[in-house]
PDB file of N, CA and C in Angstrom:
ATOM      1  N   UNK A   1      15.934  -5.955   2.993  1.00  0.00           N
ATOM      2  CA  UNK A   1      16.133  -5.145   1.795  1.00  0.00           C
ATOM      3  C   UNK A   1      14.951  -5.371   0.871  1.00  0.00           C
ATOM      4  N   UNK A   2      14.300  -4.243   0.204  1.00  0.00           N
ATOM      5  CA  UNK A   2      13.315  -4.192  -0.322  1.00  0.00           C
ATOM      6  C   UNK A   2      13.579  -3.466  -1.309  1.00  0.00           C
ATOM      7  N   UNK A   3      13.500  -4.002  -3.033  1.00  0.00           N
ATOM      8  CA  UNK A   3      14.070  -3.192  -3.746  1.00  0.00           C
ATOM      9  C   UNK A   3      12.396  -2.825  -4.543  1.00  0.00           C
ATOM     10  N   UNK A   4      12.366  -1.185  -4.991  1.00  0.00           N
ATOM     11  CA  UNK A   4      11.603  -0.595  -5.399  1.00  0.00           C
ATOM     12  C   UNK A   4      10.434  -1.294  -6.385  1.00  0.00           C
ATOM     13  N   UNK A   5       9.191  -1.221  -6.572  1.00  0.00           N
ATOM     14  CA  UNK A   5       8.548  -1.895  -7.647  1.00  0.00           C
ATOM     15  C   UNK A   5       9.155  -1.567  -8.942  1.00  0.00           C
ATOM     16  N   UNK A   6       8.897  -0.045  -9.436  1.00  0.00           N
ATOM     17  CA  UNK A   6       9.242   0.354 -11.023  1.00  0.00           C
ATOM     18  C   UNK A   6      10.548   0.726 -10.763  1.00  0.00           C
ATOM     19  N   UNK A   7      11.363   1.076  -9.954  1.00  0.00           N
ATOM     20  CA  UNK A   7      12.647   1.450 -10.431  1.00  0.00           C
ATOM     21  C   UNK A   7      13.872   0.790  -9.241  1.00  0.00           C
ATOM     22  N   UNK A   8      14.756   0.137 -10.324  1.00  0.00           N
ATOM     23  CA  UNK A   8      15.187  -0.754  -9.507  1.00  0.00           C
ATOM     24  C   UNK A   8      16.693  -0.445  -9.115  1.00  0.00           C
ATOM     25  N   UNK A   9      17.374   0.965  -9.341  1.00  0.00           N
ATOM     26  CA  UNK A   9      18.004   1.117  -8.675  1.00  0.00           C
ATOM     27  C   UNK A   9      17.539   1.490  -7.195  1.00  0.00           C
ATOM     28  N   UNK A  10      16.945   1.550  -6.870  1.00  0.00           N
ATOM     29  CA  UNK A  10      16.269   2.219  -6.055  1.00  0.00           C
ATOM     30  C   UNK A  10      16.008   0.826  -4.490  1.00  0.00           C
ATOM     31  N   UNK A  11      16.595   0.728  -3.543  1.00  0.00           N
ATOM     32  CA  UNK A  11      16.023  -0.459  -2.424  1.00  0.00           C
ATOM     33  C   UNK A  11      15.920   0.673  -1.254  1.00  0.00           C
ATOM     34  N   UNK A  12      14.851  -0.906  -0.263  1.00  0.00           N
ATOM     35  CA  UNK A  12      14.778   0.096   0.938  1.00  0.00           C
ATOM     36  C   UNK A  12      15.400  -0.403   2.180  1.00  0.00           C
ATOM     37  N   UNK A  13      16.104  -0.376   3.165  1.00  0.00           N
ATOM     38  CA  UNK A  13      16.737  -1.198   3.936  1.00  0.00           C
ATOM     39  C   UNK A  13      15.832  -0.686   5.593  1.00  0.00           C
ATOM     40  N   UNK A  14      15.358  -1.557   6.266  1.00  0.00           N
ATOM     41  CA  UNK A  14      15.334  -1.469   7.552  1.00  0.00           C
ATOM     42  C   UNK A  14      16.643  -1.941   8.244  1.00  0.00           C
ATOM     43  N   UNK A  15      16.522  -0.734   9.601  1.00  0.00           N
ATOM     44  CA  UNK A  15      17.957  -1.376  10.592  1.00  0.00           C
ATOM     45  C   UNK A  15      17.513  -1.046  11.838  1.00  0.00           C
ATOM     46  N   UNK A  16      18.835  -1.904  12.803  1.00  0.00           N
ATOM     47  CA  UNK A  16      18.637  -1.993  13.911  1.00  0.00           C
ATOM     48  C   UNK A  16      18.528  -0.705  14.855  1.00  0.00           C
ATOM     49  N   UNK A  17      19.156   0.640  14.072  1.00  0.00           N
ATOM     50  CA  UNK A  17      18.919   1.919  14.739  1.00  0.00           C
ATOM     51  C   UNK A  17      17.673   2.602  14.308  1.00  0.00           C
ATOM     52  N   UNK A  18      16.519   1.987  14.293  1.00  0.00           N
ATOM     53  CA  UNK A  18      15.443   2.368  14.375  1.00  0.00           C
ATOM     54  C   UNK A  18      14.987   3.419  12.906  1.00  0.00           C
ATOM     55  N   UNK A  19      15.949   3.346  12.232  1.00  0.00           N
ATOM     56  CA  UNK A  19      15.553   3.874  10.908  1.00  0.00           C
ATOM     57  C   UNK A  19      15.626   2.916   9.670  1.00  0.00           C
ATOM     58  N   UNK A  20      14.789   3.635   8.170  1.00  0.00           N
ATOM     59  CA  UNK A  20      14.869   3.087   7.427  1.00  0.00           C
ATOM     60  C   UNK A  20      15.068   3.795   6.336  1.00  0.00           C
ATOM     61  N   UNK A  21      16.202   3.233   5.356  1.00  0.00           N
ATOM     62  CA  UNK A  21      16.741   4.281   4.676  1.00  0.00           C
ATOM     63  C   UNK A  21      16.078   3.211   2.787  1.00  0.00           C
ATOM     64  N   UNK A  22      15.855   4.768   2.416  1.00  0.00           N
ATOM     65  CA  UNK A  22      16.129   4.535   0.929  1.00  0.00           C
ATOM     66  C   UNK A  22      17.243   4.704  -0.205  1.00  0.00           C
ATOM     67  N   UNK A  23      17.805   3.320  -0.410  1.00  0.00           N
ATOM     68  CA  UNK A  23      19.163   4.528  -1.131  1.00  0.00           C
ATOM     69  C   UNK A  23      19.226   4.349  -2.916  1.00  0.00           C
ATOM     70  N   UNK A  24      19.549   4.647  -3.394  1.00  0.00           N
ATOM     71  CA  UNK A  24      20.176   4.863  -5.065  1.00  0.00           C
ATOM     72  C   UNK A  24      21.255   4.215  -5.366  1.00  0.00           C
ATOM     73  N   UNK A  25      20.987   3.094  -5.689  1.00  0.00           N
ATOM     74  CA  UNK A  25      22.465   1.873  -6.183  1.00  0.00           C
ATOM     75  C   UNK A  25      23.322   2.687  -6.701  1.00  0.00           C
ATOM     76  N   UNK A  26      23.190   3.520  -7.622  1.00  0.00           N
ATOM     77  CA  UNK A  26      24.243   4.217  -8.367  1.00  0.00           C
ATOM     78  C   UNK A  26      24.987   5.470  -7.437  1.00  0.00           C
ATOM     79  N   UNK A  27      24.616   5.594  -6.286  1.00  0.00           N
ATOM     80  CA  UNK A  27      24.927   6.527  -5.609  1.00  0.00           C
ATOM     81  C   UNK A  27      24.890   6.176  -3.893  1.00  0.00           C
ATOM     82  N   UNK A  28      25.802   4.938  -3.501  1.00  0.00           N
ATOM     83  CA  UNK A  28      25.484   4.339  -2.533  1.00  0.00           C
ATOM     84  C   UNK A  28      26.106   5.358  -0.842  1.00  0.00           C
ATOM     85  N   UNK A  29      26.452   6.384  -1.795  1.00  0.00           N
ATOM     86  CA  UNK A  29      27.737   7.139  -0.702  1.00  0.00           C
ATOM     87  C   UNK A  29      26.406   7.507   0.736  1.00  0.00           C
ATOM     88  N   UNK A  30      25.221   7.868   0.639  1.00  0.00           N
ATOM     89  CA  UNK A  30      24.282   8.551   1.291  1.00  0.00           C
ATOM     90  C   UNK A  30      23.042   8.311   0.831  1.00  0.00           C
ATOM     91  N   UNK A  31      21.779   7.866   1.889  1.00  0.00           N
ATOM     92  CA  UNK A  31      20.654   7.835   1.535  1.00  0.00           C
ATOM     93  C   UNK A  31      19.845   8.632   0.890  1.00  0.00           C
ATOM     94  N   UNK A  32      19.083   8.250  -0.226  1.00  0.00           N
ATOM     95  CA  UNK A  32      17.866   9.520  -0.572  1.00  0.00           C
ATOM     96  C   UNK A  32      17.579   9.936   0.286  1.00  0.00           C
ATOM     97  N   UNK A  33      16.488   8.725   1.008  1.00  0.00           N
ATOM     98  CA  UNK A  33      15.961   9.519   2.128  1.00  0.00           C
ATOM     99  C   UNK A  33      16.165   8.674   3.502  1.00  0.00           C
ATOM    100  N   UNK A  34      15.785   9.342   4.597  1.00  0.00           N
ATOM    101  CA  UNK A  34      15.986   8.488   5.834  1.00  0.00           C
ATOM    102  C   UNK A  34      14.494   8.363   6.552  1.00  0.00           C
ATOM    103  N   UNK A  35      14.296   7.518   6.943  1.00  0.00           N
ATOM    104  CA  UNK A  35      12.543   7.560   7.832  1.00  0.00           C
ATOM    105  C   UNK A  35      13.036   7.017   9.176  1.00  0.00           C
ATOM    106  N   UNK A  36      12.632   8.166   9.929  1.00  0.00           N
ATOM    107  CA  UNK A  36      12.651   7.935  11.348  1.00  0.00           C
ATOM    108  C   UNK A  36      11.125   8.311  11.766  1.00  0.00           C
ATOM    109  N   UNK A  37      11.245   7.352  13.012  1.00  0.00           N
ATOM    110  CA  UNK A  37      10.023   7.797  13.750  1.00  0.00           C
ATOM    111  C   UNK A  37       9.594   6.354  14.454  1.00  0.00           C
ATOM    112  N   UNK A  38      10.000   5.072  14.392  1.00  0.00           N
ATOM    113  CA  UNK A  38       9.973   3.724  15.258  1.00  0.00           C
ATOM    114  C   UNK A  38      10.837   3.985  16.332  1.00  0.00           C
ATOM    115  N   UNK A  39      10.173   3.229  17.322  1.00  0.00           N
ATOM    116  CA  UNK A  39      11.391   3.532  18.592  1.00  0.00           C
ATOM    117  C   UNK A  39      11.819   2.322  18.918  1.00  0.00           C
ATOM    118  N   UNK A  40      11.904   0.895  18.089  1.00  0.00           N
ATOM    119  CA  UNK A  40      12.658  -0.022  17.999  1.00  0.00           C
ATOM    120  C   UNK A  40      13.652  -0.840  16.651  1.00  0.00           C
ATOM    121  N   UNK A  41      13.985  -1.485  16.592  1.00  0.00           N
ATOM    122  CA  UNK A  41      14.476  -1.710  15.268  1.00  0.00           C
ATOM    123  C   UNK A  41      13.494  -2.356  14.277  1.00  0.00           C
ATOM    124  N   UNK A  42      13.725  -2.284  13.046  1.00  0.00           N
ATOM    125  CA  UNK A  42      12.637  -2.305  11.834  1.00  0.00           C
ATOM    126  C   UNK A  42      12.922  -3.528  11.425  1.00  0.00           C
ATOM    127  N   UNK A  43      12.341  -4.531  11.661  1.00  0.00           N
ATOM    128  CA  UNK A  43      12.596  -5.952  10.980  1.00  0.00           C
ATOM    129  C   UNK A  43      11.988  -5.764   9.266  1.00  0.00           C
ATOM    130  N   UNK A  44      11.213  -5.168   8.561  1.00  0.00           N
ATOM    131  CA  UNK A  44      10.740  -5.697   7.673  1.00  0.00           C
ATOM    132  C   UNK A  44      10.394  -4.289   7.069  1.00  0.00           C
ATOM    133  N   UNK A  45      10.825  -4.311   5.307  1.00  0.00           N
ATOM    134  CA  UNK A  45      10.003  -2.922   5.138  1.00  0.00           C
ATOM    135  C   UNK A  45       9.501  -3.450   3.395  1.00  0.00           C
ATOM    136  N   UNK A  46       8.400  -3.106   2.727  1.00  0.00           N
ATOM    137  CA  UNK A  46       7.709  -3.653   1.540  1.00  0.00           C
ATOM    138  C   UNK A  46       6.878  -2.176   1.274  1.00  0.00           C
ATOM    139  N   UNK A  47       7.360  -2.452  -0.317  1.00  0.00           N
ATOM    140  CA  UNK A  47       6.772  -1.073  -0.364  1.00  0.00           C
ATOM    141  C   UNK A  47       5.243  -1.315  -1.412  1.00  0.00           C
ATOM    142  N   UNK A  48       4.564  -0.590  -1.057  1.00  0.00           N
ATOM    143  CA  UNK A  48       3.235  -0.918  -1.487  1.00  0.00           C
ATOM    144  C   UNK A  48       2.063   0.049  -2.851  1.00  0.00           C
ATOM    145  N   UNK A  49       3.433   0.915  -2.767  1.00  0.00           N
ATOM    146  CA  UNK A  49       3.017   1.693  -3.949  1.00  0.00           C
ATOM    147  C   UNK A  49       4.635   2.025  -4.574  1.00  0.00           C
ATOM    148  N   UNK A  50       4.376   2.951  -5.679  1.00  0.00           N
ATOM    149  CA  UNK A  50       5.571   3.719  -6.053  1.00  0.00           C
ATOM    150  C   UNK A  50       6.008   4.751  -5.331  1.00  0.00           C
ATOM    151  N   UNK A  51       5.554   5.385  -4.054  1.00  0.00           N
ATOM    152  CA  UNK A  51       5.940   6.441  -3.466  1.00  0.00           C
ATOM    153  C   UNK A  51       5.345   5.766  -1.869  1.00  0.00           C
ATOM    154  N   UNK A  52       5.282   4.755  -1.464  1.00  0.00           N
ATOM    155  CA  UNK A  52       4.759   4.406  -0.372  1.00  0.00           C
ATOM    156  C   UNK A  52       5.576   3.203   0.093  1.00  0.00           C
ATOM    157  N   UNK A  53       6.212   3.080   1.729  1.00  0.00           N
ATOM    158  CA  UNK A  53       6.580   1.873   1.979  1.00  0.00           C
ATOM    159  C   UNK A  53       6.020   1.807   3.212  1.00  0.00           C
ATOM    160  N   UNK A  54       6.251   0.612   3.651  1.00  0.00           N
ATOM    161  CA  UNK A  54       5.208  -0.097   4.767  1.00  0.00           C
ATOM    162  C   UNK A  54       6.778  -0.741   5.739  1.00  0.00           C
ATOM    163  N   UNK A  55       6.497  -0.121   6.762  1.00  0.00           N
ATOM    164  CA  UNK A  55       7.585  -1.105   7.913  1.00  0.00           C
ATOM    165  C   UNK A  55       7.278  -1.726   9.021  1.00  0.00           C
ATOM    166  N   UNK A  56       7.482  -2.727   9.357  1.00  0.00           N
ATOM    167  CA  UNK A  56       7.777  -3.467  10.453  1.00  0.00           C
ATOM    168  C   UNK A  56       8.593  -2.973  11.595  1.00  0.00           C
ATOM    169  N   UNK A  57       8.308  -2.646  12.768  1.00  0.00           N
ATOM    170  CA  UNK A  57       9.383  -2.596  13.909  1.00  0.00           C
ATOM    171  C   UNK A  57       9.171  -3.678  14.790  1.00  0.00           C
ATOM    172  N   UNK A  58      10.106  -3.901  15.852  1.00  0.00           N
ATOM    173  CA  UNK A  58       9.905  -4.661  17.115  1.00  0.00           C
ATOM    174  C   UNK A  58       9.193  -4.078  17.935  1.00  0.00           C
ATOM    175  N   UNK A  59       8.893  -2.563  17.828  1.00  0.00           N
ATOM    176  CA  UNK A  59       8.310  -1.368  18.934  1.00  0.00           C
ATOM    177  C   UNK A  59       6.669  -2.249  18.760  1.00  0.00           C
ATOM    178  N   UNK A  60       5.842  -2.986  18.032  1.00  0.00           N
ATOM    179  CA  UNK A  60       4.804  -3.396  17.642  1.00  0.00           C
ATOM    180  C   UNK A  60       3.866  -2.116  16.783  1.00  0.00           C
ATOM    181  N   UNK A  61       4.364  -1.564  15.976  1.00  0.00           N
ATOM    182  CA  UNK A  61       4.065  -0.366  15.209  1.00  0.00           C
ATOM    183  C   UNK A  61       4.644  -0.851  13.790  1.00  0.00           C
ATOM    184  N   UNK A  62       3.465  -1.096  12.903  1.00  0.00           N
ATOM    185  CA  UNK A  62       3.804  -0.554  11.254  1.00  0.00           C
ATOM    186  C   UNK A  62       3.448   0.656  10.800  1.00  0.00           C
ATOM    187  N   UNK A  63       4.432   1.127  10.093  1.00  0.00           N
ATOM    188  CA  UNK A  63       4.323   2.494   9.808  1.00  0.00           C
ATOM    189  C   UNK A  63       4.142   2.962   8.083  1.00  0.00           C
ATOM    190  N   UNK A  64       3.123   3.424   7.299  1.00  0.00           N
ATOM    191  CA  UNK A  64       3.104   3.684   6.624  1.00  0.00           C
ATOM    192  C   UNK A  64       3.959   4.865   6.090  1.00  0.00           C
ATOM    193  N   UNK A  65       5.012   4.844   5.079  1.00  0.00           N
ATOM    194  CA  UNK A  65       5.563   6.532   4.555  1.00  0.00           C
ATOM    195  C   UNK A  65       5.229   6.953   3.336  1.00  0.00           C
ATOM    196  N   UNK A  66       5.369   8.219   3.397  1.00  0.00           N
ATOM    197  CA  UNK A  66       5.417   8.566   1.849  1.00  0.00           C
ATOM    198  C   UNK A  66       6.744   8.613   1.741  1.00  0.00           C
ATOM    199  N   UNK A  67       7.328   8.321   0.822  1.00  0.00           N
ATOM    200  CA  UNK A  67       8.911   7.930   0.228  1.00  0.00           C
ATOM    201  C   UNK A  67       9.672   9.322   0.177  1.00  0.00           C
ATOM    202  N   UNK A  68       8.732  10.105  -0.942  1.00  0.00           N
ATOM    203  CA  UNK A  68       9.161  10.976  -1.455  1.00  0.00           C
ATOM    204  C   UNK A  68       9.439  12.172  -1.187  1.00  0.00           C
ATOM    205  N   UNK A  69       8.492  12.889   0.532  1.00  0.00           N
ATOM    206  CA  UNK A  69       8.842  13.710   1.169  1.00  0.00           C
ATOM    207  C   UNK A  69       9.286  12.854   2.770  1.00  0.00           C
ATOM    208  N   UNK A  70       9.397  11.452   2.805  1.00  0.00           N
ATOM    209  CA  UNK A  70       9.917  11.140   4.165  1.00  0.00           C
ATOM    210  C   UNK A  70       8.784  11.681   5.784  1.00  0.00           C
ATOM    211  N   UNK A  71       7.621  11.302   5.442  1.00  0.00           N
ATOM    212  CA  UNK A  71       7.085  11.530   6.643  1.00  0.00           C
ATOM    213  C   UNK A  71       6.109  10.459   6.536  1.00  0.00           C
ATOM    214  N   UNK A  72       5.683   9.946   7.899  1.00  0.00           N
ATOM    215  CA  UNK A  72       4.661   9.179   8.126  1.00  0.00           C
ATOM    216  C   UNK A  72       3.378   9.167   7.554  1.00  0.00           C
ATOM    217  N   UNK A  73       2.547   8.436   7.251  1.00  0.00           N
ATOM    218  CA  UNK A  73       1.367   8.771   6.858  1.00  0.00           C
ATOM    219  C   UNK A  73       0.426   8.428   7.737  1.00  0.00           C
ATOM    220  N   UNK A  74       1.399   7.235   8.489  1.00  0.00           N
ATOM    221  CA  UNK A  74      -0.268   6.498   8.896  1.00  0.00           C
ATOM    222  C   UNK A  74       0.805   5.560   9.654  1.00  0.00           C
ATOM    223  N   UNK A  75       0.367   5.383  11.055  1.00  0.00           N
ATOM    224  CA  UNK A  75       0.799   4.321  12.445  1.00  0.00           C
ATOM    225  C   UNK A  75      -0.409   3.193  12.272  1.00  0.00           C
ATOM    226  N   UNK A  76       0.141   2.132  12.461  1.00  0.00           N
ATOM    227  CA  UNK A  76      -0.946   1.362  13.329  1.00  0.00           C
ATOM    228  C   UNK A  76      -0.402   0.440  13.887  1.00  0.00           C
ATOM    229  N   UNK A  77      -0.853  -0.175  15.332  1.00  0.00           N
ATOM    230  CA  UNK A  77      -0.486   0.053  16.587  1.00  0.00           C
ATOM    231  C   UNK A  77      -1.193  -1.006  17.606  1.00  0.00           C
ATOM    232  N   UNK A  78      -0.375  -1.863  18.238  1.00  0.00           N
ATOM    233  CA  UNK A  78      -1.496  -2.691  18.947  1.00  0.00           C
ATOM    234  C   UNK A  78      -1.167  -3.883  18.462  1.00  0.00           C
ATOM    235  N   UNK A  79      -1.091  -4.183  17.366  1.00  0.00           N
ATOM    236  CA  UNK A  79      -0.226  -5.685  17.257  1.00  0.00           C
ATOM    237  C   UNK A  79       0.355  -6.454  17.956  1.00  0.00           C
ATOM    238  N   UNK A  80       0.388  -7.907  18.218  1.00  0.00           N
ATOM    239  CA  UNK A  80       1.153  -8.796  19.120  1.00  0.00           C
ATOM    240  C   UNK A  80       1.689  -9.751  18.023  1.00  0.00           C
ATOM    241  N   UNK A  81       1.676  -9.542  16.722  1.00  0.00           N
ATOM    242  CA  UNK A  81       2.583 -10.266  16.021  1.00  0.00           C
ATOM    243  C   UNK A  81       4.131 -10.257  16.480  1.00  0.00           C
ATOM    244  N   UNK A  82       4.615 -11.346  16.855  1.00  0.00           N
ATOM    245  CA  UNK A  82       6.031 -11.803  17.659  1.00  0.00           C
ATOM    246  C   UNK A  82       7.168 -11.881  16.506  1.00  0.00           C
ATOM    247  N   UNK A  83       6.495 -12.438  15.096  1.00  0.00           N
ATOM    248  CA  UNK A  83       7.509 -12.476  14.141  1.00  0.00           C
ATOM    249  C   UNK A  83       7.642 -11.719  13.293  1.00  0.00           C
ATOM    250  N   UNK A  84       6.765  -9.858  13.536  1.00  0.00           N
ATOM    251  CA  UNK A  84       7.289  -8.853  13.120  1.00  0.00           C
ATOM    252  C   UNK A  84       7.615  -8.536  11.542  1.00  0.00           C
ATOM    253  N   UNK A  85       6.647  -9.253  10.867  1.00  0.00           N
ATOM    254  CA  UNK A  85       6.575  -9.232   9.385  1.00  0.00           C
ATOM    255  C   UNK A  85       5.378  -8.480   8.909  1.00  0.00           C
ATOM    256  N   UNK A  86       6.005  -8.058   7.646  1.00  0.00           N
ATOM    257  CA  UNK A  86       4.833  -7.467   6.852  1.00  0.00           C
ATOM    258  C   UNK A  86       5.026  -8.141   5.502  1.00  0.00           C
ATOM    259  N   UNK A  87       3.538  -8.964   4.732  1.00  0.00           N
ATOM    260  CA  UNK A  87       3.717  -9.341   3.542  1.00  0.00           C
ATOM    261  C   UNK A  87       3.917 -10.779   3.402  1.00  0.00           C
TER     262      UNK A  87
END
């Protein structure tokens, strides 16, 4: 769980079904948004701007997003880090 820099209702959760959701404390019924696109589970997610988070999978892929429309920005790929952290 990674809760937002400036706004703190706001966290980001990686899970074991290969997505990572952003949700709204005050509104826990359904995610803002959902980020798919790892094809293993997401150990780790840190967000690195106000509209940008950074994830960890087991697939050996961190994935850069933009938050705010939910699409990838940027893969990178090739890693043999075993303990699957970012940060």
């Amino acid at each position: 769980v990674q809760y937002h820099p400036t706004n703190f209702h706001y966290i980001a959760v990686g899970c074991s079904d290969h997505n990572a959701y952003v949700y709204d404390l005050r509104n826990i019924n359904q995610p803002v948004t959902v980020l798919s696109g790892h094809k293993r589970a997401i150990s780790y997610a840190a967000y690195s701007k106000d509209s940008e988070l950074l994830t960890a999978s087991t697939d050996n892929t961190l994935r850069l997003w933009n938050v705010a429309d939910g699409t990838t920005t940027r893969v990178l790929s090739g890693h043999m880090n075993q303990k699957h952290f970012v940060g």
